[in-house]
PDB file of N, CA and C in Angstrom:
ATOM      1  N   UNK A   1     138.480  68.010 127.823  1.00  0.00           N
ATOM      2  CA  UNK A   1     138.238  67.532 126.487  1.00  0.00           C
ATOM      3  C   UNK A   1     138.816  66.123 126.364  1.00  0.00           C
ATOM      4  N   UNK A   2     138.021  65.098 126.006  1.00  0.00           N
ATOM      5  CA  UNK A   2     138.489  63.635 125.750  1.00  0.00           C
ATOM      6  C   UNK A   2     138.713  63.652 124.135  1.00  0.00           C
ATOM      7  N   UNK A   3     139.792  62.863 124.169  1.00  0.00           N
ATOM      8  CA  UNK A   3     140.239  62.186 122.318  1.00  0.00           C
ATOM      9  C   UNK A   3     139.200  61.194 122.174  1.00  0.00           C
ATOM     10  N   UNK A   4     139.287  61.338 120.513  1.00  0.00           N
ATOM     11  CA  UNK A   4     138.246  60.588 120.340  1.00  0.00           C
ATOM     12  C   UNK A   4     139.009  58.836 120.056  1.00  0.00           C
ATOM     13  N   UNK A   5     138.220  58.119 120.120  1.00  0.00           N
ATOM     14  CA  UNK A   5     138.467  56.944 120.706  1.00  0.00           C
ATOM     15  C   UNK A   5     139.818  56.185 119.136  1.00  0.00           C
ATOM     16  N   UNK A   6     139.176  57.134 118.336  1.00  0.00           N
ATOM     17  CA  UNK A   6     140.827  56.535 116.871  1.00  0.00           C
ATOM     18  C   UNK A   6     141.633  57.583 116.849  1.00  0.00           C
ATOM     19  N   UNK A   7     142.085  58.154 118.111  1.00  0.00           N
ATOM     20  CA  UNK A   7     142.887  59.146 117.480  1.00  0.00           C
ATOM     21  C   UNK A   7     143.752  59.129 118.996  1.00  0.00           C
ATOM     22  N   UNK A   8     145.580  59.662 118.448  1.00  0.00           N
ATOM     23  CA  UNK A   8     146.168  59.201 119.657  1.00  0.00           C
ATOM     24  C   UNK A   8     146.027  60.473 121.023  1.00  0.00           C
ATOM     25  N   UNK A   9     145.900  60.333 122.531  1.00  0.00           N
ATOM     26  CA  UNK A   9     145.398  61.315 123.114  1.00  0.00           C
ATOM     27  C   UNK A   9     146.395  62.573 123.078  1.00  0.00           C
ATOM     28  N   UNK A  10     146.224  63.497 122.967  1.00  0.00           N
ATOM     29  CA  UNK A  10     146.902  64.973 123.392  1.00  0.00           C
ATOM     30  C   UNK A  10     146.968  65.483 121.751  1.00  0.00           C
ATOM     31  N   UNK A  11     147.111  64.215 120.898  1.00  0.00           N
ATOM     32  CA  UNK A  11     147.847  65.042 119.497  1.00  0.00           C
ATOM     33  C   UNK A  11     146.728  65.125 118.496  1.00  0.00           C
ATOM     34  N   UNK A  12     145.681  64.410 118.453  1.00  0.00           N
ATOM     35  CA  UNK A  12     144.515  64.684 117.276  1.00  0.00           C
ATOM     36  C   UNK A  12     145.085  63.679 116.138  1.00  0.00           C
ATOM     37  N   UNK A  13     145.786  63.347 116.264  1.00  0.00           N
ATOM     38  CA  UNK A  13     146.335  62.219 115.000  1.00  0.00           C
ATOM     39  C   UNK A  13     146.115  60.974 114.979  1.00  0.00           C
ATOM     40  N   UNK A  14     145.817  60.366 113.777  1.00  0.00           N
ATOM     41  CA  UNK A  14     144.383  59.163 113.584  1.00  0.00           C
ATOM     42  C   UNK A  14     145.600  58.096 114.867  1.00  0.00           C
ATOM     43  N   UNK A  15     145.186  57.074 115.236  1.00  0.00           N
ATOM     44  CA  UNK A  15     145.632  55.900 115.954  1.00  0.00           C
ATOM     45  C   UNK A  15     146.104  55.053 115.132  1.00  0.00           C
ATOM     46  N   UNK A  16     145.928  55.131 113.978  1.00  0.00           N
ATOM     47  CA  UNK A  16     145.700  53.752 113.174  1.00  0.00           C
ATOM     48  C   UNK A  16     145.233  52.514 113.392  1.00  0.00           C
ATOM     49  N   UNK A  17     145.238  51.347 112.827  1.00  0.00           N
ATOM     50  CA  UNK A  17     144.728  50.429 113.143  1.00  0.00           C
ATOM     51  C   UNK A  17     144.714  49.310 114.382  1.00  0.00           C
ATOM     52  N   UNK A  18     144.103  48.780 114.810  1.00  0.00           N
ATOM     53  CA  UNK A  18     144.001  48.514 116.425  1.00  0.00           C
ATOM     54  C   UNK A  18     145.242  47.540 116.681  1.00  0.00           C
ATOM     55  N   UNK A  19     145.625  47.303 117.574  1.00  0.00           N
ATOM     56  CA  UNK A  19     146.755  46.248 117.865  1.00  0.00           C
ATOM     57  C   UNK A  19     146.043  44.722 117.707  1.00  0.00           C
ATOM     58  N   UNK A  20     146.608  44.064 117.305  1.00  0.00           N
ATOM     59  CA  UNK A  20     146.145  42.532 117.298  1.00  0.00           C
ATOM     60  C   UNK A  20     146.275  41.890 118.725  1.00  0.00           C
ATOM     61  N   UNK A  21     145.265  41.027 119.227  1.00  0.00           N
ATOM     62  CA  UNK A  21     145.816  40.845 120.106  1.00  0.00           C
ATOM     63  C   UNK A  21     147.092  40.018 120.597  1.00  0.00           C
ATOM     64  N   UNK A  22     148.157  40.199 121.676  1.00  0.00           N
ATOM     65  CA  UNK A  22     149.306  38.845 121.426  1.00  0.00           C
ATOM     66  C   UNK A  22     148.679  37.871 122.254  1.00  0.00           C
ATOM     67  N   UNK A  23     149.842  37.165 121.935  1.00  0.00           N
ATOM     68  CA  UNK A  23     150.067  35.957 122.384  1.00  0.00           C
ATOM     69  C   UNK A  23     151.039  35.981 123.626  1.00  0.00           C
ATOM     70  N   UNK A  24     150.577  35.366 124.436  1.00  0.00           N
ATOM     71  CA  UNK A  24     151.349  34.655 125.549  1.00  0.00           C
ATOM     72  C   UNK A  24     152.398  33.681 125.435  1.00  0.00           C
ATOM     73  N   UNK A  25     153.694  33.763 125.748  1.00  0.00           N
ATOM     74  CA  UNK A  25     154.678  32.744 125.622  1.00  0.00           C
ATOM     75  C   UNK A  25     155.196  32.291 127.145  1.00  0.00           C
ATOM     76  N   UNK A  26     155.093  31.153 127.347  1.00  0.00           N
ATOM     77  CA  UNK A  26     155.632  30.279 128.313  1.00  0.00           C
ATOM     78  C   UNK A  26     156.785  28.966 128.233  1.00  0.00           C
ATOM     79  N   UNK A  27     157.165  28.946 129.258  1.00  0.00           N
ATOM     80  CA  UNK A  27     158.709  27.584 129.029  1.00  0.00           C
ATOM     81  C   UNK A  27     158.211  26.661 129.608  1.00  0.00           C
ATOM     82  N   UNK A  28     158.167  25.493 129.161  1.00  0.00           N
ATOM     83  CA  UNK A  28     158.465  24.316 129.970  1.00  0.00           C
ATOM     84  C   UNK A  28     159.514  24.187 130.890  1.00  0.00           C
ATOM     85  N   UNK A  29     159.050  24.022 132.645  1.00  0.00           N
ATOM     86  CA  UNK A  29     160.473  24.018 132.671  1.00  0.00           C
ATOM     87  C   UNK A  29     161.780  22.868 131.821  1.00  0.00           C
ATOM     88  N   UNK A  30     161.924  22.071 131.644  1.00  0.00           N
ATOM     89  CA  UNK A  30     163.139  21.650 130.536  1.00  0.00           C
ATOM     90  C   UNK A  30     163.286  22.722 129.541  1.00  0.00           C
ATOM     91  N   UNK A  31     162.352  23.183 128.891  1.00  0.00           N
ATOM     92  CA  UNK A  31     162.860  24.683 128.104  1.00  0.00           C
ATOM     93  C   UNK A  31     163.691  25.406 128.631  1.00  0.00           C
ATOM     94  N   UNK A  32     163.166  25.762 129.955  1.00  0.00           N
ATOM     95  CA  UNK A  32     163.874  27.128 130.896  1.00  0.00           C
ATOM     96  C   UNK A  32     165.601  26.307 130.958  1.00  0.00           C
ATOM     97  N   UNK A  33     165.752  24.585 131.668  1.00  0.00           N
ATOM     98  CA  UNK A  33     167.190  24.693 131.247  1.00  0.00           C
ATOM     99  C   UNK A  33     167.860  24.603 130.194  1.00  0.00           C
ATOM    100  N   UNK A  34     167.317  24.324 129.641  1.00  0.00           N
ATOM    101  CA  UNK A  34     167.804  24.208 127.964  1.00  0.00           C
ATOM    102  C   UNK A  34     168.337  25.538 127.619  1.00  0.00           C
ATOM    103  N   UNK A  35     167.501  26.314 127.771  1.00  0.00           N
ATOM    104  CA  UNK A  35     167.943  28.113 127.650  1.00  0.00           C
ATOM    105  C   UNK A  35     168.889  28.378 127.951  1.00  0.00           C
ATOM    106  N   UNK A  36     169.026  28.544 129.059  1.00  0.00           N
ATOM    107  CA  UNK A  36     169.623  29.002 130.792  1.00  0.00           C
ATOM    108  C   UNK A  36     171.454  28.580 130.428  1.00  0.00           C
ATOM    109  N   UNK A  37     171.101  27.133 129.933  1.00  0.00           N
ATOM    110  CA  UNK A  37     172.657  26.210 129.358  1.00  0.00           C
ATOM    111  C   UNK A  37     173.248  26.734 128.583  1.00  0.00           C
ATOM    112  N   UNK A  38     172.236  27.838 127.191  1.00  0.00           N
ATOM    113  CA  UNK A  38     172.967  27.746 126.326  1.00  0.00           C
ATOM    114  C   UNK A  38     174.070  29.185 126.540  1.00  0.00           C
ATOM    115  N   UNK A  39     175.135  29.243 125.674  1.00  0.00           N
ATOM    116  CA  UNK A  39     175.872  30.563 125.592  1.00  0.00           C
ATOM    117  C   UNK A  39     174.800  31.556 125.368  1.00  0.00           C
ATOM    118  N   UNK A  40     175.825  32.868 125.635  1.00  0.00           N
ATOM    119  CA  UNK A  40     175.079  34.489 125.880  1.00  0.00           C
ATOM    120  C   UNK A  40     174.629  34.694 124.515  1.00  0.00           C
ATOM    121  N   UNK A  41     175.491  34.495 123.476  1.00  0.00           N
ATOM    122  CA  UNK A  41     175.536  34.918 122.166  1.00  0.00           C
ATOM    123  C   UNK A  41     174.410  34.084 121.463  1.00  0.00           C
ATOM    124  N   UNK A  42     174.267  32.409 121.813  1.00  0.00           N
ATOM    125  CA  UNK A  42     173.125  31.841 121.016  1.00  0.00           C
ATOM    126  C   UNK A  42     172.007  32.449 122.058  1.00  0.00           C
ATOM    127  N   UNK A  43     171.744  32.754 123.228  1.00  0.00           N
ATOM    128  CA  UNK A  43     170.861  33.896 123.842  1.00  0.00           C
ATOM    129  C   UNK A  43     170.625  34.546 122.924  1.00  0.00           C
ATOM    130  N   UNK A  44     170.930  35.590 122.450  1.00  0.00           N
ATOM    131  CA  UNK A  44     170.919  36.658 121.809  1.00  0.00           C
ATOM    132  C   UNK A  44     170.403  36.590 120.849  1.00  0.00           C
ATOM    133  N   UNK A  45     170.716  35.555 119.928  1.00  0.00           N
ATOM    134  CA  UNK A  45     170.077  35.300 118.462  1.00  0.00           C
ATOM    135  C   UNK A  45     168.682  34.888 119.118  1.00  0.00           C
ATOM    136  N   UNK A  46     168.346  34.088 119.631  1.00  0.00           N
ATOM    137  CA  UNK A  46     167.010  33.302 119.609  1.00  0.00           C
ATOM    138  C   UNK A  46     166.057  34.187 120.438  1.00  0.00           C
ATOM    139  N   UNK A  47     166.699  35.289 121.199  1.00  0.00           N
ATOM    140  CA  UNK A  47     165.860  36.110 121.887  1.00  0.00           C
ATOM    141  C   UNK A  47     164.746  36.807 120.843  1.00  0.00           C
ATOM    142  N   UNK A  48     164.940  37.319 119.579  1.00  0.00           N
ATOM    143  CA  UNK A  48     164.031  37.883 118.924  1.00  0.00           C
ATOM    144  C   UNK A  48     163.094  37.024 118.102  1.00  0.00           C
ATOM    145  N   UNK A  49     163.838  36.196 117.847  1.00  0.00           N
ATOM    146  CA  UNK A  49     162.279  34.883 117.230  1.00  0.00           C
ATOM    147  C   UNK A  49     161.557  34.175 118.472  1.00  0.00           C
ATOM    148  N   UNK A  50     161.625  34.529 119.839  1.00  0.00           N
ATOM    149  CA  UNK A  50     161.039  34.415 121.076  1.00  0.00           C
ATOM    150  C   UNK A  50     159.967  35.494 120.934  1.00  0.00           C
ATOM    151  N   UNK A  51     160.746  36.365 120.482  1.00  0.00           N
ATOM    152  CA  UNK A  51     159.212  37.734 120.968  1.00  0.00           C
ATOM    153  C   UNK A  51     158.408  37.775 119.555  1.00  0.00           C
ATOM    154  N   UNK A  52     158.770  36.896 118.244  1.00  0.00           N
ATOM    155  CA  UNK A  52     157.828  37.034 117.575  1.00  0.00           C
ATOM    156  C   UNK A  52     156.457  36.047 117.922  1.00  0.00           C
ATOM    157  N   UNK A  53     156.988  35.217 118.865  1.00  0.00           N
ATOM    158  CA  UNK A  53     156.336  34.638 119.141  1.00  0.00           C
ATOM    159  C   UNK A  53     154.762  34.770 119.620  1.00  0.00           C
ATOM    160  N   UNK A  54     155.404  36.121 120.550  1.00  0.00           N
ATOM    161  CA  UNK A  54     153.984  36.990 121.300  1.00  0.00           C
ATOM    162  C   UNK A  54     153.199  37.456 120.289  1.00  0.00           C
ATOM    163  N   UNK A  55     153.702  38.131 118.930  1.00  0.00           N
ATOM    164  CA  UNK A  55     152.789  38.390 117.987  1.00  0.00           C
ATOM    165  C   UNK A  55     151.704  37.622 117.117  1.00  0.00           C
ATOM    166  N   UNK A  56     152.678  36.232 116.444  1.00  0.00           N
ATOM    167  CA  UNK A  56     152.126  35.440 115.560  1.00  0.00           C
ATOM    168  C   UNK A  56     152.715  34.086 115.882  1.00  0.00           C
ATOM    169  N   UNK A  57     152.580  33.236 116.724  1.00  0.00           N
ATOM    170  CA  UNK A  57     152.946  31.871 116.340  1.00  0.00           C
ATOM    171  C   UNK A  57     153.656  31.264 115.239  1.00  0.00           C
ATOM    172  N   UNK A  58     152.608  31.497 114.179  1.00  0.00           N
ATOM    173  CA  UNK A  58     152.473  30.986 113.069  1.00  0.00           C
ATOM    174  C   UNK A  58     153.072  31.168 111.775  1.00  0.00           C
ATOM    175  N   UNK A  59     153.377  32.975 112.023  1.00  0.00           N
ATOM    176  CA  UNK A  59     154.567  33.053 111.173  1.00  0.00           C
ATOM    177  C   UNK A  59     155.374  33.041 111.685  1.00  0.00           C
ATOM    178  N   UNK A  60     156.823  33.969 110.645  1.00  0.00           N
ATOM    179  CA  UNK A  60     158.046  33.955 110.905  1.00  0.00           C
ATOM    180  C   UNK A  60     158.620  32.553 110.572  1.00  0.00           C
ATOM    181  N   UNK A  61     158.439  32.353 110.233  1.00  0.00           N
ATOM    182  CA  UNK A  61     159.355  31.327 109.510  1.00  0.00           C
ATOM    183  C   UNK A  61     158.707  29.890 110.175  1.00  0.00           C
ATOM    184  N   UNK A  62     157.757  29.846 111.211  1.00  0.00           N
ATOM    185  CA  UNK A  62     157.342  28.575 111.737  1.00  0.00           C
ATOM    186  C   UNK A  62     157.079  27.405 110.899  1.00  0.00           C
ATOM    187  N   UNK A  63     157.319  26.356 110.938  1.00  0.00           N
ATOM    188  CA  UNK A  63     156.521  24.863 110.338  1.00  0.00           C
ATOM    189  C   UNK A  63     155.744  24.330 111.668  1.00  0.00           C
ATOM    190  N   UNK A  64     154.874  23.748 110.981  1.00  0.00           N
ATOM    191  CA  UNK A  64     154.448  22.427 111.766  1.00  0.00           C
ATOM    192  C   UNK A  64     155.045  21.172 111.568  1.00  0.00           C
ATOM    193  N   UNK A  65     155.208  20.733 112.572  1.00  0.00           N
ATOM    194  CA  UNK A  65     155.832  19.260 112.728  1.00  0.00           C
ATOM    195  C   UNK A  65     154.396  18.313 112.407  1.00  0.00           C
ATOM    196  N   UNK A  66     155.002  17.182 111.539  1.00  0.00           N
ATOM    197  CA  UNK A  66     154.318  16.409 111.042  1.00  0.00           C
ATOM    198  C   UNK A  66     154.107  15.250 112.414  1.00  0.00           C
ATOM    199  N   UNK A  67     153.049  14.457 112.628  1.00  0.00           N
ATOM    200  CA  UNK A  67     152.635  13.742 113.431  1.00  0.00           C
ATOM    201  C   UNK A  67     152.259  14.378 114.554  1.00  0.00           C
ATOM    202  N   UNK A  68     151.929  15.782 114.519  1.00  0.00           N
ATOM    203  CA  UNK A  68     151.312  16.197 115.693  1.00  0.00           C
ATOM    204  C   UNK A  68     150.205  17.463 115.713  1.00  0.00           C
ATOM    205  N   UNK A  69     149.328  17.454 116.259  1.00  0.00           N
ATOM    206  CA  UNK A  69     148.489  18.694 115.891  1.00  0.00           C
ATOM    207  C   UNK A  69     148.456  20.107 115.983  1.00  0.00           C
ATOM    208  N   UNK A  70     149.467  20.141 117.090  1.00  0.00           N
ATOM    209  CA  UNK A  70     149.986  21.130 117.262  1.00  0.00           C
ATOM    210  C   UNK A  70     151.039  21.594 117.503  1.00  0.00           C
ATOM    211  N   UNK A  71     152.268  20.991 117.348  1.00  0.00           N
ATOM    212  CA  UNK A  71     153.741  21.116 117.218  1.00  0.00           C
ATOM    213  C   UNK A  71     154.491  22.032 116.648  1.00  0.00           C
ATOM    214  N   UNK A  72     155.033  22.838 116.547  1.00  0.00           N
ATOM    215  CA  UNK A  72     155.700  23.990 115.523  1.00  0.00           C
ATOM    216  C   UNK A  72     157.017  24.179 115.575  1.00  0.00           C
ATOM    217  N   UNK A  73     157.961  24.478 115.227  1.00  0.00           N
ATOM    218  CA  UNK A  73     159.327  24.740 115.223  1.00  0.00           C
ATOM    219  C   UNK A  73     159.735  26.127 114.576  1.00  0.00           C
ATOM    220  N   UNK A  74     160.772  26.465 115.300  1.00  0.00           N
ATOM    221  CA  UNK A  74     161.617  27.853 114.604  1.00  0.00           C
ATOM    222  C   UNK A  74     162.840  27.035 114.389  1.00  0.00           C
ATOM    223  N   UNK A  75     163.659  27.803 113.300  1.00  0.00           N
ATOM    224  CA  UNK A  75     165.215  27.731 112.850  1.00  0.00           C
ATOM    225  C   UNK A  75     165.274  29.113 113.018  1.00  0.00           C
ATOM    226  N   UNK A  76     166.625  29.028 113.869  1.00  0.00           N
ATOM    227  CA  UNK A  76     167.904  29.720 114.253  1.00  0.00           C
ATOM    228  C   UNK A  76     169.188  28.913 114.065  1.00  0.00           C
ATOM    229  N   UNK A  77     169.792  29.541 113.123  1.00  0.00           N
ATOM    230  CA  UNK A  77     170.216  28.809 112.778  1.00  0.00           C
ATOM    231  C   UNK A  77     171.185  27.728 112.848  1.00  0.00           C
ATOM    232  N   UNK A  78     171.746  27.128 113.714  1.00  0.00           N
ATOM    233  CA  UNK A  78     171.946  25.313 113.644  1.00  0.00           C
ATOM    234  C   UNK A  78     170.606  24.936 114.702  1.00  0.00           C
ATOM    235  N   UNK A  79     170.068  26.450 115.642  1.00  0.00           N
ATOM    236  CA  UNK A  79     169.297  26.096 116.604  1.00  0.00           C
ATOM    237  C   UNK A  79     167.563  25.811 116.502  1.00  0.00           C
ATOM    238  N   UNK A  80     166.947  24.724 117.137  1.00  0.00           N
ATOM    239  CA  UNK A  80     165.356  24.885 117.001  1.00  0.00           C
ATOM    240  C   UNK A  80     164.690  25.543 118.300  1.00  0.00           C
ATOM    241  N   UNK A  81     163.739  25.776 118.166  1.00  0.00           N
ATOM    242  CA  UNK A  81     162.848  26.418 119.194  1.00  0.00           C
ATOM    243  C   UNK A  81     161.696  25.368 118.906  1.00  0.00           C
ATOM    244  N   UNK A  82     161.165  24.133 119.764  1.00  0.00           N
ATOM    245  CA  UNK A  82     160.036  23.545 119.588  1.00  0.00           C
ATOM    246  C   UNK A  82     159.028  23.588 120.653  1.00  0.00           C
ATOM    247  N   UNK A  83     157.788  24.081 120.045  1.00  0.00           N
ATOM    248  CA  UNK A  83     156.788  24.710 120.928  1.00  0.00           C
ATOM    249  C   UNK A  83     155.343  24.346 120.166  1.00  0.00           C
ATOM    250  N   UNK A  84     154.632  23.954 121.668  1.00  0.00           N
ATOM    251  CA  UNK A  84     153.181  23.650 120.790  1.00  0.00           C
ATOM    252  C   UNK A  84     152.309  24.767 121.303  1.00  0.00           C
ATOM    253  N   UNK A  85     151.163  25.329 120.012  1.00  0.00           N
ATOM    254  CA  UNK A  85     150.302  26.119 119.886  1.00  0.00           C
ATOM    255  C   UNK A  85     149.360  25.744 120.740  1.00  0.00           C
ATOM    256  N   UNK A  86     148.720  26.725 121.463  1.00  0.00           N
ATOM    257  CA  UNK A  86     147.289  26.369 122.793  1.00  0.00           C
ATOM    258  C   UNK A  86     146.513  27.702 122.125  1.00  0.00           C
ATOM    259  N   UNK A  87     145.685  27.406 120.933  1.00  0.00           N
ATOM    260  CA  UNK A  87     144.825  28.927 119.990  1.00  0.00           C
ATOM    261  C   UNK A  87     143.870  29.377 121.354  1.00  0.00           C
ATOM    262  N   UNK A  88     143.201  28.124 121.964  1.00  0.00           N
ATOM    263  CA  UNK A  88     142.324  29.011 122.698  1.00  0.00           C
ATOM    264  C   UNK A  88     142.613  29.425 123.893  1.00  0.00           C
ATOM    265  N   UNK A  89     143.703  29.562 124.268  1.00  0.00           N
ATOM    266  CA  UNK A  89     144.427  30.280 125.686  1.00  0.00           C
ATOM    267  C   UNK A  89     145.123  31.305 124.857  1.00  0.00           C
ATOM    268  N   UNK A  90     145.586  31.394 123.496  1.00  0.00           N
ATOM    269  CA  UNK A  90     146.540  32.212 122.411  1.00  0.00           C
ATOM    270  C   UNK A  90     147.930  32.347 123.725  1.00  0.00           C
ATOM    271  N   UNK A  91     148.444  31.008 123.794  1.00  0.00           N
ATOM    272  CA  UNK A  91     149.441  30.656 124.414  1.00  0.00           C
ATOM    273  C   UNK A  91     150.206  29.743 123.391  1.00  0.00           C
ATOM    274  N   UNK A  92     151.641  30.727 123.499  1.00  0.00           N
ATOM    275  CA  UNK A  92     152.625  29.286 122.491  1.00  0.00           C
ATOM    276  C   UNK A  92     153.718  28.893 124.015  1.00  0.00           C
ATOM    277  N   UNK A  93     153.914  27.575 124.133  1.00  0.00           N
ATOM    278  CA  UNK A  93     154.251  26.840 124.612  1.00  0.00           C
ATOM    279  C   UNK A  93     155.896  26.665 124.600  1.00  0.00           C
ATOM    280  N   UNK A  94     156.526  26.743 125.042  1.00  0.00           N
ATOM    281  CA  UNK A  94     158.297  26.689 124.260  1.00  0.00           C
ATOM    282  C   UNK A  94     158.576  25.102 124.750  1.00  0.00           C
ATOM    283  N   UNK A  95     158.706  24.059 124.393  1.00  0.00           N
ATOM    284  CA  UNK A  95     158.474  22.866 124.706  1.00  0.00           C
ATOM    285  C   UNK A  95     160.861  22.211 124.901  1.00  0.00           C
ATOM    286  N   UNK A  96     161.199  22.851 124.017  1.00  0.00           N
ATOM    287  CA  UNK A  96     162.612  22.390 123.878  1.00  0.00           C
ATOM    288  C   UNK A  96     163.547  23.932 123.447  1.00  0.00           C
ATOM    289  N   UNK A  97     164.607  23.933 123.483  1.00  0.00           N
ATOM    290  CA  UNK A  97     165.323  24.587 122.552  1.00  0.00           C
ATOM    291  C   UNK A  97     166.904  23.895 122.699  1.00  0.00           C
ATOM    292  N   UNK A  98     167.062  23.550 121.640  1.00  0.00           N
ATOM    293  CA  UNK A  98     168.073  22.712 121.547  1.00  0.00           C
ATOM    294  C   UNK A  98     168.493  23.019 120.168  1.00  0.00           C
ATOM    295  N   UNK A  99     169.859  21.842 119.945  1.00  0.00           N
ATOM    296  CA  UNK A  99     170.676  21.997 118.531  1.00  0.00           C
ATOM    297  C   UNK A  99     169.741  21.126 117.698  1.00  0.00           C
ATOM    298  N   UNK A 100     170.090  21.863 116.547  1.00  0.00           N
ATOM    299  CA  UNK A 100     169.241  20.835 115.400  1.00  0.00           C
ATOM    300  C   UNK A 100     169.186  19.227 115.220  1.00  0.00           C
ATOM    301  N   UNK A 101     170.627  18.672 115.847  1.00  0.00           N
ATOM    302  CA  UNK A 101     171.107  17.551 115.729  1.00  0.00           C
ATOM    303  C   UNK A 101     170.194  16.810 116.991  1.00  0.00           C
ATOM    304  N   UNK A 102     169.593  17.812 118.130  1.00  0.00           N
ATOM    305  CA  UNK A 102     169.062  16.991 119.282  1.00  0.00           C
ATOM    306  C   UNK A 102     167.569  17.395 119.375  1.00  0.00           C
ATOM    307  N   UNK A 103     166.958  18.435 118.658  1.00  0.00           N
ATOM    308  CA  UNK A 103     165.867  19.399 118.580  1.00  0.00           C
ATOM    309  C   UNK A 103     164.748  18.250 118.391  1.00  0.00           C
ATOM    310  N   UNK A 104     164.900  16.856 118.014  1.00  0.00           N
ATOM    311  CA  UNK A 104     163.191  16.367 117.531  1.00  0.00           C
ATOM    312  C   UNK A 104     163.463  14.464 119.112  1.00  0.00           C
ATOM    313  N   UNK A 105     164.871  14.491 119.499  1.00  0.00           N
ATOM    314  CA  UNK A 105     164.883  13.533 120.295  1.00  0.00           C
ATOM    315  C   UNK A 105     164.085  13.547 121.499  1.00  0.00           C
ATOM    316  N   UNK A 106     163.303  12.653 122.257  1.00  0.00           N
ATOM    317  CA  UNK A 106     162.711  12.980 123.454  1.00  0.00           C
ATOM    318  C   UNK A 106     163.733  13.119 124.334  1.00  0.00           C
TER     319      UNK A 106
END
């Protein structure tokens, strides 16, 4: 006997609504040391606005950076996460993560 295709297998109970698809997140390497540098504990905080990443880009608290088309930023807080959006790969990019004070310098 097969489940039917909205309902979860073995139990008969609806599936609910379909998963969205995610998103892909990747580092620049300069991201990866930027990371890698920082303490365990600012690790820790920025690890979960990383994985919202896979869901929605766009929310969670994201802005777009002005002068660019696709630029976005997270706050953590003194910390940024700056990463540009790629919609048609649905790849976000992690471009920096740095302190707020160094987050927009090249």
């Amino acid at each position: 006997m097969t489940a039917a295709a909205d309902e979860h297998p073995g139990d008969g109970r609806p599936a609910g609504p379909p998963a969205a698809p995610r998103w892909r997140v990747a580092f620049a390497p300069a991201a990866v040391r930027e990371y890698r540098a920082l303490a365990p504990d600012v690790q820790r905080r920025l690890r979960p606005r990383l994985d919202e990443l896979r869901r929605d880009p766009h929310a969670g608290g994201a802005r777009k950076l002005s002068g660019a088309d696709d630029l976005y930023r997270l706050r953590v807080g003194d910390w940024r996460i700056v990463y540009q959006v790629r919609a048609s790969e649905r790849l976000a990019l992690v471009l920096r993560v740095r302190h707020r004070r160094d987050a927009y310098r090249p």
